[in-house]
PDB file of N, CA and C in Angstrom:
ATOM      1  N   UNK A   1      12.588 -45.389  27.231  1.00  0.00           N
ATOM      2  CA  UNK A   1      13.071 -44.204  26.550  1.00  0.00           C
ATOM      3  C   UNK A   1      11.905 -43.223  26.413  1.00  0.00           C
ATOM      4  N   UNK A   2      12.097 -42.444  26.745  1.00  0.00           N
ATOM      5  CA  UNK A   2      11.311 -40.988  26.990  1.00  0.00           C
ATOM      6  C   UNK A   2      11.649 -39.909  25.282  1.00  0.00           C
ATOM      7  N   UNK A   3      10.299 -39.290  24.959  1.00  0.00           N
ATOM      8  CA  UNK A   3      10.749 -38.557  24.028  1.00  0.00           C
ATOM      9  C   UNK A   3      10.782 -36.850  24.461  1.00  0.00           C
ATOM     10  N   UNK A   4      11.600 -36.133  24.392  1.00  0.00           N
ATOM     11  CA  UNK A   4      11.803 -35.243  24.429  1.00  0.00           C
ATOM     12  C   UNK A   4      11.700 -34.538  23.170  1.00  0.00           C
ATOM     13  N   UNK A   5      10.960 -33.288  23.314  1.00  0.00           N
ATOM     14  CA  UNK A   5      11.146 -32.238  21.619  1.00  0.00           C
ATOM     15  C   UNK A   5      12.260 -31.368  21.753  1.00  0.00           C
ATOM     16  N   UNK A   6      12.782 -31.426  20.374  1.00  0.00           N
ATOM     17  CA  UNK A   6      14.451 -30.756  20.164  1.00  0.00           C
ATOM     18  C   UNK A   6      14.230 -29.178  21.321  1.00  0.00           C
ATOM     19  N   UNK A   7      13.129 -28.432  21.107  1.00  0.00           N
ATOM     20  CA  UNK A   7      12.550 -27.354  22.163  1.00  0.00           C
ATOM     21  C   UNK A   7      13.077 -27.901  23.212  1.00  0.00           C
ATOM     22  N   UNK A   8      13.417 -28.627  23.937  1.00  0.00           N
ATOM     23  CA  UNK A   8      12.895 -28.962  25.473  1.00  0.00           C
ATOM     24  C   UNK A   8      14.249 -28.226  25.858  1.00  0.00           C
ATOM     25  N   UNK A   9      14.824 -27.808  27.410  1.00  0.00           N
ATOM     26  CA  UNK A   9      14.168 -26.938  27.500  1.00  0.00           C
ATOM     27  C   UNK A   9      13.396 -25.755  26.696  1.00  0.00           C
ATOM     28  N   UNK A  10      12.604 -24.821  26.672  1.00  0.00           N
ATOM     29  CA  UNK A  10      11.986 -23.781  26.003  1.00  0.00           C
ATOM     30  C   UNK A  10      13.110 -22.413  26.575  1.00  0.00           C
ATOM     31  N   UNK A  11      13.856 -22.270  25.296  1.00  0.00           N
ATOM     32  CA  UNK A  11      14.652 -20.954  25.500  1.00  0.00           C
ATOM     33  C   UNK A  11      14.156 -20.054  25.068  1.00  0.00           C
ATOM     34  N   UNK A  12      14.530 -18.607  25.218  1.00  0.00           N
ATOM     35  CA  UNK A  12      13.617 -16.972  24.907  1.00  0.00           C
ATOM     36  C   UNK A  12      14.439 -16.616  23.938  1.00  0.00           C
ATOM     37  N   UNK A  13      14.179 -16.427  22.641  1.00  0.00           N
ATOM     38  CA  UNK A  13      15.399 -15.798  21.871  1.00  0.00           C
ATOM     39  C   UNK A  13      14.009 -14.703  21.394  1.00  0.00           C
ATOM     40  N   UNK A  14      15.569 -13.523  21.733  1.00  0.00           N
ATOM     41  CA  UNK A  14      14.873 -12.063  21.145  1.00  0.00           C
ATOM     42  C   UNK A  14      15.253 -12.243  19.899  1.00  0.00           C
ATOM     43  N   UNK A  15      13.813 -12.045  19.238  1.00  0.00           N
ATOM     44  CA  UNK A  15      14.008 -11.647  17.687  1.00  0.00           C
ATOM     45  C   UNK A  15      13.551 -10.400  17.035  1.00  0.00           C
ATOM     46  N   UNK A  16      14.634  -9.753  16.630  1.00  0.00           N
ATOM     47  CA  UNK A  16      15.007  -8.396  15.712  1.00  0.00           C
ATOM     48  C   UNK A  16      13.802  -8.135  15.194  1.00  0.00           C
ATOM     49  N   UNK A  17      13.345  -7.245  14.927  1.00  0.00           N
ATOM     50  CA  UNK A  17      12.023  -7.218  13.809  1.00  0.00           C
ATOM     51  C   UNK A  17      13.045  -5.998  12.654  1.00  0.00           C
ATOM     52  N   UNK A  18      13.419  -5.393  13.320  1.00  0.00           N
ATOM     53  CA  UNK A  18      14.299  -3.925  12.552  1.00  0.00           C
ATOM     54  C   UNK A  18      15.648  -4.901  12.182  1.00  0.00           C
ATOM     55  N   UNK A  19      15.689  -5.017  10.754  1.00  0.00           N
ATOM     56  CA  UNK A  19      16.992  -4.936  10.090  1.00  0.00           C
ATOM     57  C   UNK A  19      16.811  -3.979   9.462  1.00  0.00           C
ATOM     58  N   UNK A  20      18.293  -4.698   8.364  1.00  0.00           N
ATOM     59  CA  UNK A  20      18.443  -4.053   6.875  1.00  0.00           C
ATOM     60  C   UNK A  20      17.331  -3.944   6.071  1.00  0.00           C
ATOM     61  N   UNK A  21      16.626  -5.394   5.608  1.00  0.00           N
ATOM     62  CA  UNK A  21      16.119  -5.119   4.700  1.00  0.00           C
ATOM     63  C   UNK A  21      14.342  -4.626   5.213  1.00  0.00           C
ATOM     64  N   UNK A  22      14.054  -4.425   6.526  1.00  0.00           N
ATOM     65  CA  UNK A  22      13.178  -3.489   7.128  1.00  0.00           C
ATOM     66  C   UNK A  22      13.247  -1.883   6.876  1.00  0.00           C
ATOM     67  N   UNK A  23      14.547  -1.220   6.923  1.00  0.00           N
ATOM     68  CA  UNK A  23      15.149  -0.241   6.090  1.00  0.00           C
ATOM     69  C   UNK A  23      14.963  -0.266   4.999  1.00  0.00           C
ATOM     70  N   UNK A  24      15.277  -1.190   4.212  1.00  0.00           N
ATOM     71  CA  UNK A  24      14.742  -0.719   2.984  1.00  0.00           C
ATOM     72  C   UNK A  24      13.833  -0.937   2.829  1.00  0.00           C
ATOM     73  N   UNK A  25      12.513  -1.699   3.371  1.00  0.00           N
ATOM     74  CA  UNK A  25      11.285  -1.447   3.309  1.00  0.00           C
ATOM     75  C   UNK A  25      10.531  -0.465   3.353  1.00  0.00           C
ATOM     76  N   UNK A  26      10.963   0.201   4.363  1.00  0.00           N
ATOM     77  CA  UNK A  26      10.527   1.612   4.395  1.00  0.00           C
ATOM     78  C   UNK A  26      11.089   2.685   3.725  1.00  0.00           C
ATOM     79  N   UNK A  27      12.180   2.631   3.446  1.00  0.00           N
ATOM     80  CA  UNK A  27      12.677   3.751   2.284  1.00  0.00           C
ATOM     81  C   UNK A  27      11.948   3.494   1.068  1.00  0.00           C
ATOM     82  N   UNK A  28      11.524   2.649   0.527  1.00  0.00           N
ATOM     83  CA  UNK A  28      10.996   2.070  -0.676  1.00  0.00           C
ATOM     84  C   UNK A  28       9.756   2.722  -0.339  1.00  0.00           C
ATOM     85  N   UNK A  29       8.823   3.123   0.749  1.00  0.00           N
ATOM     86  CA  UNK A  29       7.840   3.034   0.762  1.00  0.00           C
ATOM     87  C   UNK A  29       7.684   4.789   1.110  1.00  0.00           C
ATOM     88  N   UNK A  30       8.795   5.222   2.106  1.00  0.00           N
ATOM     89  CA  UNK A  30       8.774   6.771   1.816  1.00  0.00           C
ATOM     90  C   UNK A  30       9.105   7.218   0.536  1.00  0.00           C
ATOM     91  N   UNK A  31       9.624   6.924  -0.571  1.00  0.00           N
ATOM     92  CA  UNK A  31       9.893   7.492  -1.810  1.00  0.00           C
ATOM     93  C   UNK A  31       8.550   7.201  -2.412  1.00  0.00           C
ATOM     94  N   UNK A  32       8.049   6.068  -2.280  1.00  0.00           N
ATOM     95  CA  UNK A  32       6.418   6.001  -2.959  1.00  0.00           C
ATOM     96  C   UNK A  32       5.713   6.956  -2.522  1.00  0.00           C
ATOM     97  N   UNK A  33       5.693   6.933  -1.521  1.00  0.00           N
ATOM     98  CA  UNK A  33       4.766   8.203  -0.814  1.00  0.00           C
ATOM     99  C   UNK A  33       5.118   9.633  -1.230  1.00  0.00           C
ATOM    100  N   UNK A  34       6.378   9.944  -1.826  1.00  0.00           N
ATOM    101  CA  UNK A  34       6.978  10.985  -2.160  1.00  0.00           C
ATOM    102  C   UNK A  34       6.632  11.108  -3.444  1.00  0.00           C
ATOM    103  N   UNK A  35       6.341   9.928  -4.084  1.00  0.00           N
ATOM    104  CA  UNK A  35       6.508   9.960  -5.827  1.00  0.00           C
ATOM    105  C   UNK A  35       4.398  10.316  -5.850  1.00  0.00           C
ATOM    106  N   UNK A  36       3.929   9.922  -4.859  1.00  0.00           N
ATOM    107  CA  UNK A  36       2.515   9.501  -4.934  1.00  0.00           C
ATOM    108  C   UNK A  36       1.960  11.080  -4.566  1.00  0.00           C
ATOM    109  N   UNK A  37       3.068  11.951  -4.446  1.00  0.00           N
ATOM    110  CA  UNK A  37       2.138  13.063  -3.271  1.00  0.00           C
ATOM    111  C   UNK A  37       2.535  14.011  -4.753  1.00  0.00           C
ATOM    112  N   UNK A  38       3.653  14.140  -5.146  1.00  0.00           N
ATOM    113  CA  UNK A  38       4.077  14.570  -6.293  1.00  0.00           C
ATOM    114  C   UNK A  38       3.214  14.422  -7.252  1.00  0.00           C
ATOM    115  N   UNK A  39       2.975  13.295  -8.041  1.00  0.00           N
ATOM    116  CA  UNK A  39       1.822  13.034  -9.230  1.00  0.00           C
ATOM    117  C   UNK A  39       0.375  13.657  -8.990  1.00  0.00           C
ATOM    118  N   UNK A  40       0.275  13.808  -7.885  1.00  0.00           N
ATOM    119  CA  UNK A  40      -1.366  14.296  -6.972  1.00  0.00           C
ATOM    120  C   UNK A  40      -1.279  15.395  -7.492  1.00  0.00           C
ATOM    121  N   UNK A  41       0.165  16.235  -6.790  1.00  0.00           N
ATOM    122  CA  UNK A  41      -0.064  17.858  -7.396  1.00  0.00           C
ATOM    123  C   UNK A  41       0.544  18.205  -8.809  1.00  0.00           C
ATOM    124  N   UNK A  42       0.384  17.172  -9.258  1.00  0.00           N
ATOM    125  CA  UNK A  42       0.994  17.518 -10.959  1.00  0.00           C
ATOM    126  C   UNK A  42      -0.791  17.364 -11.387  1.00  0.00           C
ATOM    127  N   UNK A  43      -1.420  16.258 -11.143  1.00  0.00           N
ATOM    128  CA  UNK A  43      -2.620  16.150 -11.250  1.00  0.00           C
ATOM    129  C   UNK A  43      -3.437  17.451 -11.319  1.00  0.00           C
ATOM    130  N   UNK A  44      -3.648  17.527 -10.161  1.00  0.00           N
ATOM    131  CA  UNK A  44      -3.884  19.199  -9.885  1.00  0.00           C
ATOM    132  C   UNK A  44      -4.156  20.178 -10.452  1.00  0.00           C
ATOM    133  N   UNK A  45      -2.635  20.491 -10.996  1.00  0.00           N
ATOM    134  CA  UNK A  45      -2.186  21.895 -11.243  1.00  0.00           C
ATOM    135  C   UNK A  45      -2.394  21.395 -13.117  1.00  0.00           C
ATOM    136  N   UNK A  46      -2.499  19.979 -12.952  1.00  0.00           N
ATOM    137  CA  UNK A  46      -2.936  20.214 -14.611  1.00  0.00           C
ATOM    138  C   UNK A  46      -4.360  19.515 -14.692  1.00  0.00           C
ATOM    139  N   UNK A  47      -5.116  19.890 -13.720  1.00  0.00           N
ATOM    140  CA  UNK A  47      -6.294  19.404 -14.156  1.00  0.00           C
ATOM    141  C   UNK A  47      -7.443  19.668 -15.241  1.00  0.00           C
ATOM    142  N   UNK A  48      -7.128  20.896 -15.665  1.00  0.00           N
ATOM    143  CA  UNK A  48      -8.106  21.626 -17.078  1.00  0.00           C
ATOM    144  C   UNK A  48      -7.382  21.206 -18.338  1.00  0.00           C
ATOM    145  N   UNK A  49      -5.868  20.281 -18.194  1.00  0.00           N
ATOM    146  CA  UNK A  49      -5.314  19.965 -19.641  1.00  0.00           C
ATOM    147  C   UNK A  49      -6.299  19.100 -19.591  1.00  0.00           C
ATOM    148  N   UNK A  50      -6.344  18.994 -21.199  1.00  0.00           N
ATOM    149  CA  UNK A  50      -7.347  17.969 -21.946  1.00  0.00           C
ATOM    150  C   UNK A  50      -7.095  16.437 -21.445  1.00  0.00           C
ATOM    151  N   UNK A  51      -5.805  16.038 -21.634  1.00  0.00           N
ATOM    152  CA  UNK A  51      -4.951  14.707 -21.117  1.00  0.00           C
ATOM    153  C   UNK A  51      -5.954  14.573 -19.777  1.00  0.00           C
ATOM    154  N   UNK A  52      -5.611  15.149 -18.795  1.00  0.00           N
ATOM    155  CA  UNK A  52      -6.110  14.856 -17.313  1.00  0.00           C
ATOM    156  C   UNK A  52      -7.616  14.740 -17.283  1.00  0.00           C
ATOM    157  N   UNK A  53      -8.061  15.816 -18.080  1.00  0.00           N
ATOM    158  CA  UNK A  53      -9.833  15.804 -18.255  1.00  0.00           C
ATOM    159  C   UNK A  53     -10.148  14.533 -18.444  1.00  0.00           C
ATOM    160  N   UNK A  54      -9.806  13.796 -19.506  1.00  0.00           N
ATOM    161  CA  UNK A  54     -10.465  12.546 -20.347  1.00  0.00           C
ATOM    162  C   UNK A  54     -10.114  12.007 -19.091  1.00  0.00           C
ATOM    163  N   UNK A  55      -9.075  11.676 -18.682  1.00  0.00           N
ATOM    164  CA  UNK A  55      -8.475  10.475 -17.399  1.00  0.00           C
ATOM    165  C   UNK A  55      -9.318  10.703 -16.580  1.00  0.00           C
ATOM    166  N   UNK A  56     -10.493  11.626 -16.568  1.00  0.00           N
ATOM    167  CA  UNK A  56     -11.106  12.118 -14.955  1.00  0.00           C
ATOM    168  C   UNK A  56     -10.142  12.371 -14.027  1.00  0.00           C
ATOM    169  N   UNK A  57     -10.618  13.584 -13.323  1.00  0.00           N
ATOM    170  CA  UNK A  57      -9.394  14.008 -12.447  1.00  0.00           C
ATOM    171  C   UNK A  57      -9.661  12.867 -11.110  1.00  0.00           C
ATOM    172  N   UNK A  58     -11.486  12.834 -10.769  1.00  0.00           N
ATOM    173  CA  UNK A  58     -11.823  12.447  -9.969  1.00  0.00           C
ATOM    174  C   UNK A  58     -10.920  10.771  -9.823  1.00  0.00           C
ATOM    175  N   UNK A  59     -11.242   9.976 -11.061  1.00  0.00           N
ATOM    176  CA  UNK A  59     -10.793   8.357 -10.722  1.00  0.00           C
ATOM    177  C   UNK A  59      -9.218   8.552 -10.814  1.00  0.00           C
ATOM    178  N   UNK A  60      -8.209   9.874 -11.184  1.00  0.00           N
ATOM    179  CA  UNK A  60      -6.842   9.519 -10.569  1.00  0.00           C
ATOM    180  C   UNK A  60      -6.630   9.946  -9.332  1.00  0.00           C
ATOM    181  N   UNK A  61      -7.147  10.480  -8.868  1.00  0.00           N
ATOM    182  CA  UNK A  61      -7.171  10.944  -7.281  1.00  0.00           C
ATOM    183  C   UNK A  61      -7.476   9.569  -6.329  1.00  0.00           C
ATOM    184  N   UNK A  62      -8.736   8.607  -6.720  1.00  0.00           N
ATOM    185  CA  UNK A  62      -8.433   7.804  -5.988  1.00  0.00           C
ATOM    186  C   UNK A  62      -7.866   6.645  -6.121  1.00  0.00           C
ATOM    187  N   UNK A  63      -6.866   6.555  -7.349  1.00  0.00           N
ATOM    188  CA  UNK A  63      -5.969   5.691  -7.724  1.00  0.00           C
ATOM    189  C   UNK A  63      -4.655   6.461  -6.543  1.00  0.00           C
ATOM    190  N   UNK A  64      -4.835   7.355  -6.700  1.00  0.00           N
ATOM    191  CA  UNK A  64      -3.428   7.602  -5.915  1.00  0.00           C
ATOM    192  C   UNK A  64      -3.841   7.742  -4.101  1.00  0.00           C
ATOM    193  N   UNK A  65      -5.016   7.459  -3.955  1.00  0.00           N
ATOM    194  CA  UNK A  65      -4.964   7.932  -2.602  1.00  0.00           C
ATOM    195  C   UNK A  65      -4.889   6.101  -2.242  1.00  0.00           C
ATOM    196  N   UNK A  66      -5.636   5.142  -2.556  1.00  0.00           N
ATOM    197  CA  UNK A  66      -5.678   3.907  -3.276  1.00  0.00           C
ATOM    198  C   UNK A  66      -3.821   3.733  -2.758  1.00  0.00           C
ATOM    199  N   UNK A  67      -3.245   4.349  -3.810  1.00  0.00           N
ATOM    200  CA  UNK A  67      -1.441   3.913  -3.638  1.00  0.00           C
ATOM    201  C   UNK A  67      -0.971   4.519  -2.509  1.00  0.00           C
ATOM    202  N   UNK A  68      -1.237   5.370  -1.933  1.00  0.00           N
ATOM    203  CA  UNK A  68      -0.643   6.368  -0.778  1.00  0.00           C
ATOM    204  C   UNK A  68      -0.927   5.441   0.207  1.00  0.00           C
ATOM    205  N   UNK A  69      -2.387   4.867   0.797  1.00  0.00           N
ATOM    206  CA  UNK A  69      -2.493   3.474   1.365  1.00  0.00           C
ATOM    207  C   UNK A  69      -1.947   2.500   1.622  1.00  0.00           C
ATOM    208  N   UNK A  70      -1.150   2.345   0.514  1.00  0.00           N
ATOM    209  CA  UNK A  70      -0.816   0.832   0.285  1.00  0.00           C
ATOM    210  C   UNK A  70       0.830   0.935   0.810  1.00  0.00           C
ATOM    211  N   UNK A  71       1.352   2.894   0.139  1.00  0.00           N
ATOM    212  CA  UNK A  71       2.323   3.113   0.850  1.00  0.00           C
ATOM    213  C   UNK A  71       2.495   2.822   2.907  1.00  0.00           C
ATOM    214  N   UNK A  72       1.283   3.115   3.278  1.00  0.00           N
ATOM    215  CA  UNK A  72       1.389   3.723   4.455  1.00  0.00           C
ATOM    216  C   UNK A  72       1.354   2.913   5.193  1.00  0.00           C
ATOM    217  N   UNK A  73       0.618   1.161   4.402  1.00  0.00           N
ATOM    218  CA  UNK A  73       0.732   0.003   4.655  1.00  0.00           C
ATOM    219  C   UNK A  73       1.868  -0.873   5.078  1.00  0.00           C
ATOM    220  N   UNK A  74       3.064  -0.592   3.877  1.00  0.00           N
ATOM    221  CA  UNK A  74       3.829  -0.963   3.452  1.00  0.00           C
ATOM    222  C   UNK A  74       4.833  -0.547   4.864  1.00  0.00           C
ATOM    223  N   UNK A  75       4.867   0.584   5.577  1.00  0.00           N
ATOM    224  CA  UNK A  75       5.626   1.357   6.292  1.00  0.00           C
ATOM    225  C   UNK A  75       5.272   0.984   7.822  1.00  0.00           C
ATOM    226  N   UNK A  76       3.406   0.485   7.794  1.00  0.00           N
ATOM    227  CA  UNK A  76       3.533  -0.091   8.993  1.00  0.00           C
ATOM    228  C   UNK A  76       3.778  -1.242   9.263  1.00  0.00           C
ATOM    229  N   UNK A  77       3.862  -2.284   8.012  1.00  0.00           N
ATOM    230  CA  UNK A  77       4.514  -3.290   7.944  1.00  0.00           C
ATOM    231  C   UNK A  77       6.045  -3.730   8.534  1.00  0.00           C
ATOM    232  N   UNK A  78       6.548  -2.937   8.408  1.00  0.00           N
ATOM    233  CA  UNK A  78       7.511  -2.860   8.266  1.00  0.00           C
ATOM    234  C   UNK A  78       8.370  -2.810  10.058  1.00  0.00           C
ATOM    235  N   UNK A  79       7.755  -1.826  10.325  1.00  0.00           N
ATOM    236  CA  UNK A  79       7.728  -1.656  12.194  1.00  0.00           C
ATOM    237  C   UNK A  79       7.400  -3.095  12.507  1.00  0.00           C
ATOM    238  N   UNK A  80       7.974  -2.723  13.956  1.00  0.00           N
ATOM    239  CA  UNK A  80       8.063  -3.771  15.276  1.00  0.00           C
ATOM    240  C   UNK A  80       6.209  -4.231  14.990  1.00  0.00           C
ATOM    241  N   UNK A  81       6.428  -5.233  15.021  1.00  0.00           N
ATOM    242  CA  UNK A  81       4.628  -5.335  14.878  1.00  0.00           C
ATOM    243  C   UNK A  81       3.859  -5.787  16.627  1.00  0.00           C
ATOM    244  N   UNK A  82       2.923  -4.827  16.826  1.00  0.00           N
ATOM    245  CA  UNK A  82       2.362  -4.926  17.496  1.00  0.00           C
ATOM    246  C   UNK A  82       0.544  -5.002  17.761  1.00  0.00           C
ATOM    247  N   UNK A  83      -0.296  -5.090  18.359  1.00  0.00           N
ATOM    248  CA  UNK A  83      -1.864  -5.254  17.971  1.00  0.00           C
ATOM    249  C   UNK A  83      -2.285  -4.070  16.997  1.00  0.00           C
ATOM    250  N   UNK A  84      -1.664  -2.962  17.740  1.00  0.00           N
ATOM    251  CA  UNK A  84      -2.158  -1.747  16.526  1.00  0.00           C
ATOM    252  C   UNK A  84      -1.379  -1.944  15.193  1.00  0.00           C
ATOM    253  N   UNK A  85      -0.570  -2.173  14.742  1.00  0.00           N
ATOM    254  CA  UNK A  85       0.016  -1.693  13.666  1.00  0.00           C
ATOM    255  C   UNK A  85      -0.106  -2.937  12.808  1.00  0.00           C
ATOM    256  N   UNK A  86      -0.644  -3.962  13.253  1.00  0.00           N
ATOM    257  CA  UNK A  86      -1.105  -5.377  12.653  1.00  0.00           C
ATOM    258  C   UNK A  86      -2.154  -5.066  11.738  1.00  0.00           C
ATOM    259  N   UNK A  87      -3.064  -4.519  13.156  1.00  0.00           N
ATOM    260  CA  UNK A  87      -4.458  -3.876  12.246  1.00  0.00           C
ATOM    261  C   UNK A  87      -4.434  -2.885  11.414  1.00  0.00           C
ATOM    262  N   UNK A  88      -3.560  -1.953  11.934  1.00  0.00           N
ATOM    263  CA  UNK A  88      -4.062  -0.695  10.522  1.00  0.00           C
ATOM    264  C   UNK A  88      -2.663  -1.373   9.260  1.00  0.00           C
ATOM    265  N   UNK A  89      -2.105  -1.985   9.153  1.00  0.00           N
ATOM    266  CA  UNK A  89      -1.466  -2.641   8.464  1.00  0.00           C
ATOM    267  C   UNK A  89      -2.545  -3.174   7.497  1.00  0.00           C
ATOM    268  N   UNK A  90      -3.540  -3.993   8.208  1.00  0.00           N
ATOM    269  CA  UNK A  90      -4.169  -4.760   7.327  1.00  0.00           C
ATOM    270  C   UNK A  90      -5.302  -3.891   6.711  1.00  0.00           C
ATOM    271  N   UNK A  91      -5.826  -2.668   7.767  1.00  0.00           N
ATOM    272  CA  UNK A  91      -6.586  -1.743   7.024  1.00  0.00           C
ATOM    273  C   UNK A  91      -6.293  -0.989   5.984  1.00  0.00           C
ATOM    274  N   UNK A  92      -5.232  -1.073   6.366  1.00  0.00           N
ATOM    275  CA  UNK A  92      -4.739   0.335   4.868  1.00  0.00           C
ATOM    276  C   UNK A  92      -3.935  -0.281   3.722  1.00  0.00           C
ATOM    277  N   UNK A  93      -3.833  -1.856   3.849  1.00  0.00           N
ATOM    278  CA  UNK A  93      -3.901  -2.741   2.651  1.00  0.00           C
ATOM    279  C   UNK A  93      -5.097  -2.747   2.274  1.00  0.00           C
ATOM    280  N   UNK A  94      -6.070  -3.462   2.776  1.00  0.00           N
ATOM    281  CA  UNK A  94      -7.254  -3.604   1.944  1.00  0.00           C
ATOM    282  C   UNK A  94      -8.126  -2.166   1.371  1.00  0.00           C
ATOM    283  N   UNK A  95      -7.903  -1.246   2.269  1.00  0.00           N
ATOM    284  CA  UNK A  95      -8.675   0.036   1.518  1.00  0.00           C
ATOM    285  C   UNK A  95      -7.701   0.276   0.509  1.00  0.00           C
ATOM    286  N   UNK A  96      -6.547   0.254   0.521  1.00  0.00           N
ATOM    287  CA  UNK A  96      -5.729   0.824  -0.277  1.00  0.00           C
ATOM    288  C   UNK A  96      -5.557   0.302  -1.559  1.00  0.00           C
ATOM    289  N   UNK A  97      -5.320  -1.122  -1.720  1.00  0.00           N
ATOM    290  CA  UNK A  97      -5.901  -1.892  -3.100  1.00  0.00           C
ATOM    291  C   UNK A  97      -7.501  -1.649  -3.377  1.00  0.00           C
ATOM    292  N   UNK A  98      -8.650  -1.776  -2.546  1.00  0.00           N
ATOM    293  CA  UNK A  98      -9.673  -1.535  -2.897  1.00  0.00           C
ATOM    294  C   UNK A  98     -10.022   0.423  -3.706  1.00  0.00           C
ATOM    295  N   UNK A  99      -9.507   1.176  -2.839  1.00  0.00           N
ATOM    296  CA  UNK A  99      -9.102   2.465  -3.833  1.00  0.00           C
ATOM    297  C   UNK A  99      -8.899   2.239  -5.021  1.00  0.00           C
ATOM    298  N   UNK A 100      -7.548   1.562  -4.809  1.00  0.00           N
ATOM    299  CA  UNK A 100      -6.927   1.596  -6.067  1.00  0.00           C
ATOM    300  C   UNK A 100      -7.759   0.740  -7.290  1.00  0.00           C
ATOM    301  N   UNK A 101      -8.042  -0.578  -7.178  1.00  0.00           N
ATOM    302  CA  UNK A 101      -8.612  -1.504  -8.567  1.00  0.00           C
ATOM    303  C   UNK A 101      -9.762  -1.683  -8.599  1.00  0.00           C
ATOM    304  N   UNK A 102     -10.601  -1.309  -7.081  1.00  0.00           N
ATOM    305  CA  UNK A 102     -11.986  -0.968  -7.880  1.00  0.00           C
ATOM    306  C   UNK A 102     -12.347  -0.140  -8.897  1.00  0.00           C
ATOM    307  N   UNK A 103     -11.884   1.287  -8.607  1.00  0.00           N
ATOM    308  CA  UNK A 103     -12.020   2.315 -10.072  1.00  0.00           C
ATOM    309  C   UNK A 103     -11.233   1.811 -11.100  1.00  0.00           C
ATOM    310  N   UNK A 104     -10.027   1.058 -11.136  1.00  0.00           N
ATOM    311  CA  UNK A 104      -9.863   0.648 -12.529  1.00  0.00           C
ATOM    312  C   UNK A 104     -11.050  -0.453 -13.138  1.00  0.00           C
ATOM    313  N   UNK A 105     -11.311  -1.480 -12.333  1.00  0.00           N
ATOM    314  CA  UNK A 105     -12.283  -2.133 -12.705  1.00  0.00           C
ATOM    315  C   UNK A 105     -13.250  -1.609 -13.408  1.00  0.00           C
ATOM    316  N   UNK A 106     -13.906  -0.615 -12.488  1.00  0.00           N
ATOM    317  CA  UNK A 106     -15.317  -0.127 -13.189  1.00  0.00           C
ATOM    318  C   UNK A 106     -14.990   0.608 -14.381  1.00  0.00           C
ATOM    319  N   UNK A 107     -13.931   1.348 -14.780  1.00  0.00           N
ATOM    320  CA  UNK A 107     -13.504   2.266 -15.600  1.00  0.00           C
ATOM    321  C   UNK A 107     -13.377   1.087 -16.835  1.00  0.00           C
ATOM    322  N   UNK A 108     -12.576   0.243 -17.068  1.00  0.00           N
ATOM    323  CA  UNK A 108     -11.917  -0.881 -17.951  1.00  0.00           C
ATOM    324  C   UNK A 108     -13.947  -1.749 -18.332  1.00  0.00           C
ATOM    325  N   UNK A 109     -14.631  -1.842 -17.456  1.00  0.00           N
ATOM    326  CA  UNK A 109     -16.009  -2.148 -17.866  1.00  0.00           C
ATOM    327  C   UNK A 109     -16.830  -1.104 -18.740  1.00  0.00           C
ATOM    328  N   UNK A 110     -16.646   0.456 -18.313  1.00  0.00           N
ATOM    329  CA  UNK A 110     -17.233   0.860 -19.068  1.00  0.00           C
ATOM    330  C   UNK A 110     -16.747   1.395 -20.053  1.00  0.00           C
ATOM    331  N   UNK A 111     -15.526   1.284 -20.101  1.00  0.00           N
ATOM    332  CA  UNK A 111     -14.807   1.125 -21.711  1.00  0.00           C
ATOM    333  C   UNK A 111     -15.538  -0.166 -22.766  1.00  0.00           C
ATOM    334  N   UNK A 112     -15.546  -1.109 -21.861  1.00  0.00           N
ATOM    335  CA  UNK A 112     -15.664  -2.429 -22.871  1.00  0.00           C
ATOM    336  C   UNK A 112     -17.000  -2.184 -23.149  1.00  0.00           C
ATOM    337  N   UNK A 113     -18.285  -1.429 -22.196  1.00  0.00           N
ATOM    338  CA  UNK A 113     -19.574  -0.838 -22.633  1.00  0.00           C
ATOM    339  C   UNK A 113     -19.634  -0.513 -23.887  1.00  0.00           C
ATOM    340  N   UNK A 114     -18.698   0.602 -23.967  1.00  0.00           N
ATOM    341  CA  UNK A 114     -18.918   1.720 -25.257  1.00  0.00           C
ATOM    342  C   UNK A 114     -18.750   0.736 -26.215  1.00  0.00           C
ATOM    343  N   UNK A 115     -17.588  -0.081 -26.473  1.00  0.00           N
ATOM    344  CA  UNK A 115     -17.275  -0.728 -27.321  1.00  0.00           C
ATOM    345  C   UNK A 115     -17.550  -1.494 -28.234  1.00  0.00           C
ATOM    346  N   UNK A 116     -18.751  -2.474 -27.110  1.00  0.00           N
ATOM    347  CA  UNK A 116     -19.396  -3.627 -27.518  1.00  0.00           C
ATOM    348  C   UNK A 116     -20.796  -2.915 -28.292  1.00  0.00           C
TER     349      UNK A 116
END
């Protein structure tokens, strides 16, 4: 008796990368990008209110560029994956969290500075 693997023969099945919930991956991720581009120019246009001053305009800018990343991530994720879109997938995750929680980090430290 011979063992054969349940594989044997080796058949080709095309597999989908684009569904439904690939659609909504990316809708989820164009409305972020929509909600992220929005807060930027609310930022902005209120950058001399007192509110925005204290927040530094500078560390919400790269909280949101940080999220716009993670959007843009999220969107190439989402596509047919191929060598390019693997990589900037994984690039614009890691810059894009690194944007984002390094400046909270350092910010949340030098709070606990003043404090202590």
């Amino acid at each position: 008796k011979t063992f054969f693997p349940r594989s044997y023969p080796r058949s080709i099945r095309v597999n989908q990368y684009i569904n439904v919930a690939h659609y909504g991956g990316i809708t989820m991720a164009a409305i972020c990008i929509i909600l992220v581009v929005v807060v930027s120019i609310s930022t902005y246009t209120n950058r001399k209110k007192k509110a925005i001053t204290y927040a530094q305009p500078i560390f919400l800018y790269l909280l949101q560029v940080g999220l716009l990343f993670i959007c843009i991530g999220a969107i190439l994720n989402s596509t047919t994956p191929s060598q390019g879109t693997c990589t900037a997938t994984q690039w614009f995750l890691l810059l894009g969290y690194s944007l984002e929680l390094v400046p909270l980090l350092v910010k949340i430290a030098a709070i606990n500075k003043i404090h202590q």
